[in-house]
PDB file of N, CA and C in Angstrom:
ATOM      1  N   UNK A   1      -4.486-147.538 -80.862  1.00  0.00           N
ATOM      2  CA  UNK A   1      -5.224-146.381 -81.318  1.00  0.00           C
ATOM      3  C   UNK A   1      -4.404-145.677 -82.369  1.00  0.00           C
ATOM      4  N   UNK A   2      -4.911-145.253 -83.631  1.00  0.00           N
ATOM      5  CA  UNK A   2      -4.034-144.801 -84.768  1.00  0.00           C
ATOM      6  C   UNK A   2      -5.353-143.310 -84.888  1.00  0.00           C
ATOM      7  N   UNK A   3      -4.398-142.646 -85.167  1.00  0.00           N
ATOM      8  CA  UNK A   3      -5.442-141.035 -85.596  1.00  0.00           C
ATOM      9  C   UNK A   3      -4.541-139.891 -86.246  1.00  0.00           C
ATOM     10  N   UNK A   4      -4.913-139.535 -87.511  1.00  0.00           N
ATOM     11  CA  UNK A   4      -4.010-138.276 -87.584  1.00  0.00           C
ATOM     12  C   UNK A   4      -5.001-137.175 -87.301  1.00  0.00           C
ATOM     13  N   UNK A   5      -6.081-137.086 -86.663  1.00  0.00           N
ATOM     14  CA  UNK A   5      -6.429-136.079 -85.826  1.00  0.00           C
ATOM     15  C   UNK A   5      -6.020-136.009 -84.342  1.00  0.00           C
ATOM     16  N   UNK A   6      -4.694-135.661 -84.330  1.00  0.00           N
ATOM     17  CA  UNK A   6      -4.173-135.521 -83.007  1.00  0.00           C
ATOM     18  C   UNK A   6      -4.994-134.389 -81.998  1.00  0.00           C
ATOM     19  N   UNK A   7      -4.715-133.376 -82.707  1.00  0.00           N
ATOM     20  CA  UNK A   7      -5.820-132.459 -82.301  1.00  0.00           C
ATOM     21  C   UNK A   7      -6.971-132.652 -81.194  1.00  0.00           C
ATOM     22  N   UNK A   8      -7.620-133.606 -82.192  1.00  0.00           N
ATOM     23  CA  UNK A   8      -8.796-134.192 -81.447  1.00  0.00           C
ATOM     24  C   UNK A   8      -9.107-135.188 -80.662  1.00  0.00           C
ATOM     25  N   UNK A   9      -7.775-135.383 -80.128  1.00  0.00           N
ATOM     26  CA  UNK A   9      -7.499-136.709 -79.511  1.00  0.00           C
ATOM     27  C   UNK A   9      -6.700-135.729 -78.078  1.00  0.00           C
ATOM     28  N   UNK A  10      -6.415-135.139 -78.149  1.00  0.00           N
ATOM     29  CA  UNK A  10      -5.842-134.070 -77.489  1.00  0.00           C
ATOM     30  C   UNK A  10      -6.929-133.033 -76.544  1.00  0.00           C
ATOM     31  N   UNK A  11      -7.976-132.505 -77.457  1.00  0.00           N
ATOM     32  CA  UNK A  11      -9.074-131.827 -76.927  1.00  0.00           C
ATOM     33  C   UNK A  11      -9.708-133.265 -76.434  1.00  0.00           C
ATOM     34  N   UNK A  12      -9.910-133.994 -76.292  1.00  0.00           N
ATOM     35  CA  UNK A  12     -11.087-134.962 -75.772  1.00  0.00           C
ATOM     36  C   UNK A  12     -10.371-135.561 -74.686  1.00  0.00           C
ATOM     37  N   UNK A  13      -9.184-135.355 -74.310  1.00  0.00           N
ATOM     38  CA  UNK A  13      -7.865-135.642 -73.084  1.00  0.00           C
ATOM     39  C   UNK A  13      -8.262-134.578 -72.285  1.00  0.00           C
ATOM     40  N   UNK A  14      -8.302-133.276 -72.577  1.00  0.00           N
ATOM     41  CA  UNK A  14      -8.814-132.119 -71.756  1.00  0.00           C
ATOM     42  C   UNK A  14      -9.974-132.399 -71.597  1.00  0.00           C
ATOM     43  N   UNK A  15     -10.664-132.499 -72.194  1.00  0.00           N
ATOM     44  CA  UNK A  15     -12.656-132.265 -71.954  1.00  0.00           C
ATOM     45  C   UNK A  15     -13.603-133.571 -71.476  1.00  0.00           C
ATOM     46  N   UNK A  16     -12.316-134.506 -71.627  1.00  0.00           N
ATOM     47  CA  UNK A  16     -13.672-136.022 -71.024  1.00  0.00           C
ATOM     48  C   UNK A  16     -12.523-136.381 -69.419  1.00  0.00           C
ATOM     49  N   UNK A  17     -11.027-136.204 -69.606  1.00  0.00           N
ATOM     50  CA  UNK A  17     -10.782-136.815 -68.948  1.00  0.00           C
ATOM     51  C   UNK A  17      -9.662-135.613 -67.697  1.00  0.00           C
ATOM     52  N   UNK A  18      -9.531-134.205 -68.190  1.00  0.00           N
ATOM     53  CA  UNK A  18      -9.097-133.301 -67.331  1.00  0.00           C
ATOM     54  C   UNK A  18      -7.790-133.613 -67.119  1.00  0.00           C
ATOM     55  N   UNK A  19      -6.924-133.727 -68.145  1.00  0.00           N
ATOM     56  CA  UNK A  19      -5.414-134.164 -68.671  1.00  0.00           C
ATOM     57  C   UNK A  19      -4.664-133.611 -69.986  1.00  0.00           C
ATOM     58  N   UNK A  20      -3.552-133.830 -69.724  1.00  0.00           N
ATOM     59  CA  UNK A  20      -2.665-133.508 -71.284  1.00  0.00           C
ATOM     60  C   UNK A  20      -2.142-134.647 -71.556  1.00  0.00           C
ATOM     61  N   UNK A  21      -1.278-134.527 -72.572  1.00  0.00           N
ATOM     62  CA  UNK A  21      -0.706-136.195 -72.977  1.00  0.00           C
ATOM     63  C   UNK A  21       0.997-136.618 -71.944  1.00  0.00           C
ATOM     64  N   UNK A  22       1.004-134.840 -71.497  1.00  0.00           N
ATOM     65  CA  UNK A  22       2.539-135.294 -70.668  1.00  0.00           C
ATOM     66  C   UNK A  22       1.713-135.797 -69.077  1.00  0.00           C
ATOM     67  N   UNK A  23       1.243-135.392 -68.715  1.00  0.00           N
ATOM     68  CA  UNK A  23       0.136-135.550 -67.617  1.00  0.00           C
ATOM     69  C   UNK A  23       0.317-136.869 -67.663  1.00  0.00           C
ATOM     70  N   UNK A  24      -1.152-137.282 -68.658  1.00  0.00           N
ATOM     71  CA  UNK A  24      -1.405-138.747 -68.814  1.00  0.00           C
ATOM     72  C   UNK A  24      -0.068-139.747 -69.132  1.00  0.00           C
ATOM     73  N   UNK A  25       1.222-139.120 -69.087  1.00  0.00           N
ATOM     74  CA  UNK A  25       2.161-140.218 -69.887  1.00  0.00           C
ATOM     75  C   UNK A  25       2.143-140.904 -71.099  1.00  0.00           C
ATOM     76  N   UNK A  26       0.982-139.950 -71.706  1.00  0.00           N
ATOM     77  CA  UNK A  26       1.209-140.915 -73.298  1.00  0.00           C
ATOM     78  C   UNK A  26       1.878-140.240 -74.371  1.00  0.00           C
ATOM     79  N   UNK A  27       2.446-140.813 -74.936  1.00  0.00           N
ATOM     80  CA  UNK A  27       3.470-140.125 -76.382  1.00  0.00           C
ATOM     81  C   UNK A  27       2.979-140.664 -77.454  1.00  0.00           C
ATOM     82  N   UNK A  28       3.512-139.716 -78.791  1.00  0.00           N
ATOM     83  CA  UNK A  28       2.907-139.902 -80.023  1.00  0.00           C
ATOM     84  C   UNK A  28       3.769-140.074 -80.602  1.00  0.00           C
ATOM     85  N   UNK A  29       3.591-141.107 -81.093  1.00  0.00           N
ATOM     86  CA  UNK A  29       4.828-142.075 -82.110  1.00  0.00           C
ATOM     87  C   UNK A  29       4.451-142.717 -83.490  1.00  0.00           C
ATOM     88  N   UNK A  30       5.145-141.152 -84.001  1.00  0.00           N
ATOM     89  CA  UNK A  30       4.710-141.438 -85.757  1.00  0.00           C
ATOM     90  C   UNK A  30       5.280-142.212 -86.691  1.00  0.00           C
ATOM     91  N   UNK A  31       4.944-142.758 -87.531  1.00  0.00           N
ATOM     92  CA  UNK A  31       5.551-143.897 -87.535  1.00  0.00           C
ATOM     93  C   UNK A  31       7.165-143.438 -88.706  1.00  0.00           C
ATOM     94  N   UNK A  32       7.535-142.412 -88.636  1.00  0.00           N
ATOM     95  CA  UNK A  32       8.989-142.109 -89.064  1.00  0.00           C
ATOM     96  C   UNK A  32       9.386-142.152 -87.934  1.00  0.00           C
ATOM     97  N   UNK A  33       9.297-142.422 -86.929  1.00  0.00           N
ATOM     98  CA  UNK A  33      10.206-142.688 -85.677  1.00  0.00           C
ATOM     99  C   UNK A  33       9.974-141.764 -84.716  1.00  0.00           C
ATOM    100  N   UNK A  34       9.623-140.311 -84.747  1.00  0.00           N
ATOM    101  CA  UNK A  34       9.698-139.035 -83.949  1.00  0.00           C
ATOM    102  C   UNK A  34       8.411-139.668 -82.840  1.00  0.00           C
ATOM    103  N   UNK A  35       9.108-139.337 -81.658  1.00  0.00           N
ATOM    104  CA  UNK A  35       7.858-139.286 -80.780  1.00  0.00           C
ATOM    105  C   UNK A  35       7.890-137.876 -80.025  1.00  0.00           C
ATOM    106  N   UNK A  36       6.547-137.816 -79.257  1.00  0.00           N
ATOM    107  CA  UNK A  36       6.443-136.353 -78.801  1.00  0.00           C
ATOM    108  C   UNK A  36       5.135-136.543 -77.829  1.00  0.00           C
ATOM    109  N   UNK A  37       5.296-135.572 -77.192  1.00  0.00           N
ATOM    110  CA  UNK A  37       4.099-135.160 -76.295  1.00  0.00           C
ATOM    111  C   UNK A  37       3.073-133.936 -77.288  1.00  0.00           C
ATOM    112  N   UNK A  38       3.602-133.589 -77.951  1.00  0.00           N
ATOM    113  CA  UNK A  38       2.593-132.367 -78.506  1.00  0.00           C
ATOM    114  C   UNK A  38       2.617-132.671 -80.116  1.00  0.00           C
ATOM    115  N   UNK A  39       1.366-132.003 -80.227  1.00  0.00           N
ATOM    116  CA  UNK A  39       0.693-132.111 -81.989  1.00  0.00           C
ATOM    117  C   UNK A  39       1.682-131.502 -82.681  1.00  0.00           C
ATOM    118  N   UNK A  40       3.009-131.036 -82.452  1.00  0.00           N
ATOM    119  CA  UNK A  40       3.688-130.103 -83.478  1.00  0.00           C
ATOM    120  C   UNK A  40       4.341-130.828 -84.657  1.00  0.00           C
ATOM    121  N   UNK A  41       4.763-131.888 -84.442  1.00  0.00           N
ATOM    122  CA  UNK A  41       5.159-132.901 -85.671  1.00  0.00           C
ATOM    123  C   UNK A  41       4.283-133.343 -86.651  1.00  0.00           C
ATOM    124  N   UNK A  42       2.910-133.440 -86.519  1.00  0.00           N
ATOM    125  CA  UNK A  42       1.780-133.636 -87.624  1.00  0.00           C
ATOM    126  C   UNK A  42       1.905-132.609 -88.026  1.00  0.00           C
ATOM    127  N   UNK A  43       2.672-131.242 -88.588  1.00  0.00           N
ATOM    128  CA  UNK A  43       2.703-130.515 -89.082  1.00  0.00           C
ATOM    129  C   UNK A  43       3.379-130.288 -89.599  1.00  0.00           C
ATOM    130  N   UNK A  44       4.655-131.040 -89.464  1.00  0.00           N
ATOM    131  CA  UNK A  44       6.195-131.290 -90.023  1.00  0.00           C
ATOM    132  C   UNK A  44       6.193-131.987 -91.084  1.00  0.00           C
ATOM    133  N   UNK A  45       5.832-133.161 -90.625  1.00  0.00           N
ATOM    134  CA  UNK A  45       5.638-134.513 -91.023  1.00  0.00           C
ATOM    135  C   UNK A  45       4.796-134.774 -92.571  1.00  0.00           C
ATOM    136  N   UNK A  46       5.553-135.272 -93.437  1.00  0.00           N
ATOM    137  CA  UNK A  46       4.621-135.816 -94.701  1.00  0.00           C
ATOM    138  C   UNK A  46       3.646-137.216 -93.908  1.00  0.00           C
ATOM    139  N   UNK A  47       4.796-138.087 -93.284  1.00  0.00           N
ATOM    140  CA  UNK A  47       3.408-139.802 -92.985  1.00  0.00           C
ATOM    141  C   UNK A  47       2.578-138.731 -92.605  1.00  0.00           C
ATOM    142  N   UNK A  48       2.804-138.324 -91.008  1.00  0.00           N
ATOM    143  CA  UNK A  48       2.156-137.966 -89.772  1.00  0.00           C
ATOM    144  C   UNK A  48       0.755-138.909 -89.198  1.00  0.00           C
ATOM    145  N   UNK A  49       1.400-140.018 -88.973  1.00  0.00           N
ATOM    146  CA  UNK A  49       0.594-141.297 -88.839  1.00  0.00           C
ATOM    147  C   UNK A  49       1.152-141.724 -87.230  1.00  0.00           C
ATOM    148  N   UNK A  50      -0.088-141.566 -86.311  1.00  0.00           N
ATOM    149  CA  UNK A  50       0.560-142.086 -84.816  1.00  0.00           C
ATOM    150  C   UNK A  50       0.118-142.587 -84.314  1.00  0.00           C
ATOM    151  N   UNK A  51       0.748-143.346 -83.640  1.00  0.00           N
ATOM    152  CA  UNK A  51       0.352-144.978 -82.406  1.00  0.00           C
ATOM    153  C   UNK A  51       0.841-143.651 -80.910  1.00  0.00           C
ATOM    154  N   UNK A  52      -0.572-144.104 -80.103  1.00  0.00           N
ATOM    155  CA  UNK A  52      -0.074-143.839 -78.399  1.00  0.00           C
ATOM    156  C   UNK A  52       0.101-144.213 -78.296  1.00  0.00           C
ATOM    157  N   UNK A  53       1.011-144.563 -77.077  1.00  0.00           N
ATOM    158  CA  UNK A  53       1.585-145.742 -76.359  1.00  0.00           C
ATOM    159  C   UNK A  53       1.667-144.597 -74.864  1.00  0.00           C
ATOM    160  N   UNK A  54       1.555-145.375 -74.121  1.00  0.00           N
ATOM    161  CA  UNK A  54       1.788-145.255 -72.621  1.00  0.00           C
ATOM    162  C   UNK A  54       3.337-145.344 -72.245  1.00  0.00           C
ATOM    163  N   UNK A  55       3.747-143.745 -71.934  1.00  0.00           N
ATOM    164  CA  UNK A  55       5.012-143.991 -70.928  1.00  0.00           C
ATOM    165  C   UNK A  55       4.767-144.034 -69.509  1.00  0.00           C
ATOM    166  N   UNK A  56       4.981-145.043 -68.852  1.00  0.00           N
ATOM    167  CA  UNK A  56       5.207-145.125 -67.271  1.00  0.00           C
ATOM    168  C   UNK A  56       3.976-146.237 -66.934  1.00  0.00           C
ATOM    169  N   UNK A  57       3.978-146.308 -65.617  1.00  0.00           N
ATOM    170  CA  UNK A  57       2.842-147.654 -65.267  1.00  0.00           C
ATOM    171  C   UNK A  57       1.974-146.997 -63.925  1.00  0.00           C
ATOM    172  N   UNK A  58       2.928-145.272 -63.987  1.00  0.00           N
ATOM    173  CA  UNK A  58       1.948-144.744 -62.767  1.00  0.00           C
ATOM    174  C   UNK A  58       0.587-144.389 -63.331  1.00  0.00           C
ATOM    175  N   UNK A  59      -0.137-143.945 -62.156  1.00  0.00           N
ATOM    176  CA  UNK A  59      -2.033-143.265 -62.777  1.00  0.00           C
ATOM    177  C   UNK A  59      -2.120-142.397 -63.912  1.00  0.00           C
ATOM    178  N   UNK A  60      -3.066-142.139 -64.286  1.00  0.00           N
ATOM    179  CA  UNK A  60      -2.878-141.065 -64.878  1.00  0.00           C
ATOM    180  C   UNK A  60      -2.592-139.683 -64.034  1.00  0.00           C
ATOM    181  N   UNK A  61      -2.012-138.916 -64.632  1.00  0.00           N
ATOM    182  CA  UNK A  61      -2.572-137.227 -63.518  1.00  0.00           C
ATOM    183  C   UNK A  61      -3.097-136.360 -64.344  1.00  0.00           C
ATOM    184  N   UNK A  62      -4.298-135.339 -63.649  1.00  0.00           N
ATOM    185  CA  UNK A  62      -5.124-134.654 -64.106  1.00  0.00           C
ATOM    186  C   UNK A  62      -4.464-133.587 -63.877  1.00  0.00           C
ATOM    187  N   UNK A  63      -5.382-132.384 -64.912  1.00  0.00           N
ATOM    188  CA  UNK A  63      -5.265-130.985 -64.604  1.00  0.00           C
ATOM    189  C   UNK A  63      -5.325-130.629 -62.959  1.00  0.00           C
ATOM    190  N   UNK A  64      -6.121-131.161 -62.541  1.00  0.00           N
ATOM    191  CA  UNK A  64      -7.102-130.601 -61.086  1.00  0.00           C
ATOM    192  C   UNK A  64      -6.266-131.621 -59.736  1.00  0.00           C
ATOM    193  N   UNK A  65      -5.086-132.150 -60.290  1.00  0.00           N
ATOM    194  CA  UNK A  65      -4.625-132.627 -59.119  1.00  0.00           C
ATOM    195  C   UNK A  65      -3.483-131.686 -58.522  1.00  0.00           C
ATOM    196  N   UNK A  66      -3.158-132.249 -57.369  1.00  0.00           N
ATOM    197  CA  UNK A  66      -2.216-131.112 -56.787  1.00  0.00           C
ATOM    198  C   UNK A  66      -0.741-130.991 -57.129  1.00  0.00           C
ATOM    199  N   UNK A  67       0.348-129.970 -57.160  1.00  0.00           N
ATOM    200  CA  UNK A  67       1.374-129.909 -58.101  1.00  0.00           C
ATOM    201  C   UNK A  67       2.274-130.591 -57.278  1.00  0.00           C
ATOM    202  N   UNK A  68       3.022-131.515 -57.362  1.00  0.00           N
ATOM    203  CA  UNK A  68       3.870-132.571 -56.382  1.00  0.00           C
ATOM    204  C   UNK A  68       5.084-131.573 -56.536  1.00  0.00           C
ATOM    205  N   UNK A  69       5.585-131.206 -55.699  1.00  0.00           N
ATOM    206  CA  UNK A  69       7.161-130.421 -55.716  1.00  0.00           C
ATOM    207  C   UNK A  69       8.289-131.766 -55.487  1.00  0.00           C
TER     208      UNK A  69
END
């Protein structure tokens, strides 16, 4: 998946699937190397060109699940 509307890739994580990207384990990895959990580097960034990729092999976790201490 490639998008420089992170943004909107971000709102549709909240609104279809009741998650964030640290939640879900996915990071944004632009292709100058920086990865991140949050849209703040597409703003830095001249590429600002990003591949998700999945950190971890657990479920996803939602907003609405319970807070594991």
């Amino acid at each position: 998946y490639r998008s420089r509307s992170v943004n909107a890739w971000i709102k549709h994580l909240k609104r279809k699937h009741s998650t964030t990207p640290s939640l879900a384990g996915c990071l944004l990895c632009c292709d100058c190397g920086h990865e991140s959990y949050s849209h703040t580097h597409s703003q830095e960034c001249e590429i600002s060109n990003f591949v998700i990729i999945r950190h971890g092999d657990g479920p996803f976790r939602r907003l609405t699940d319970p807070v594991v201490r």
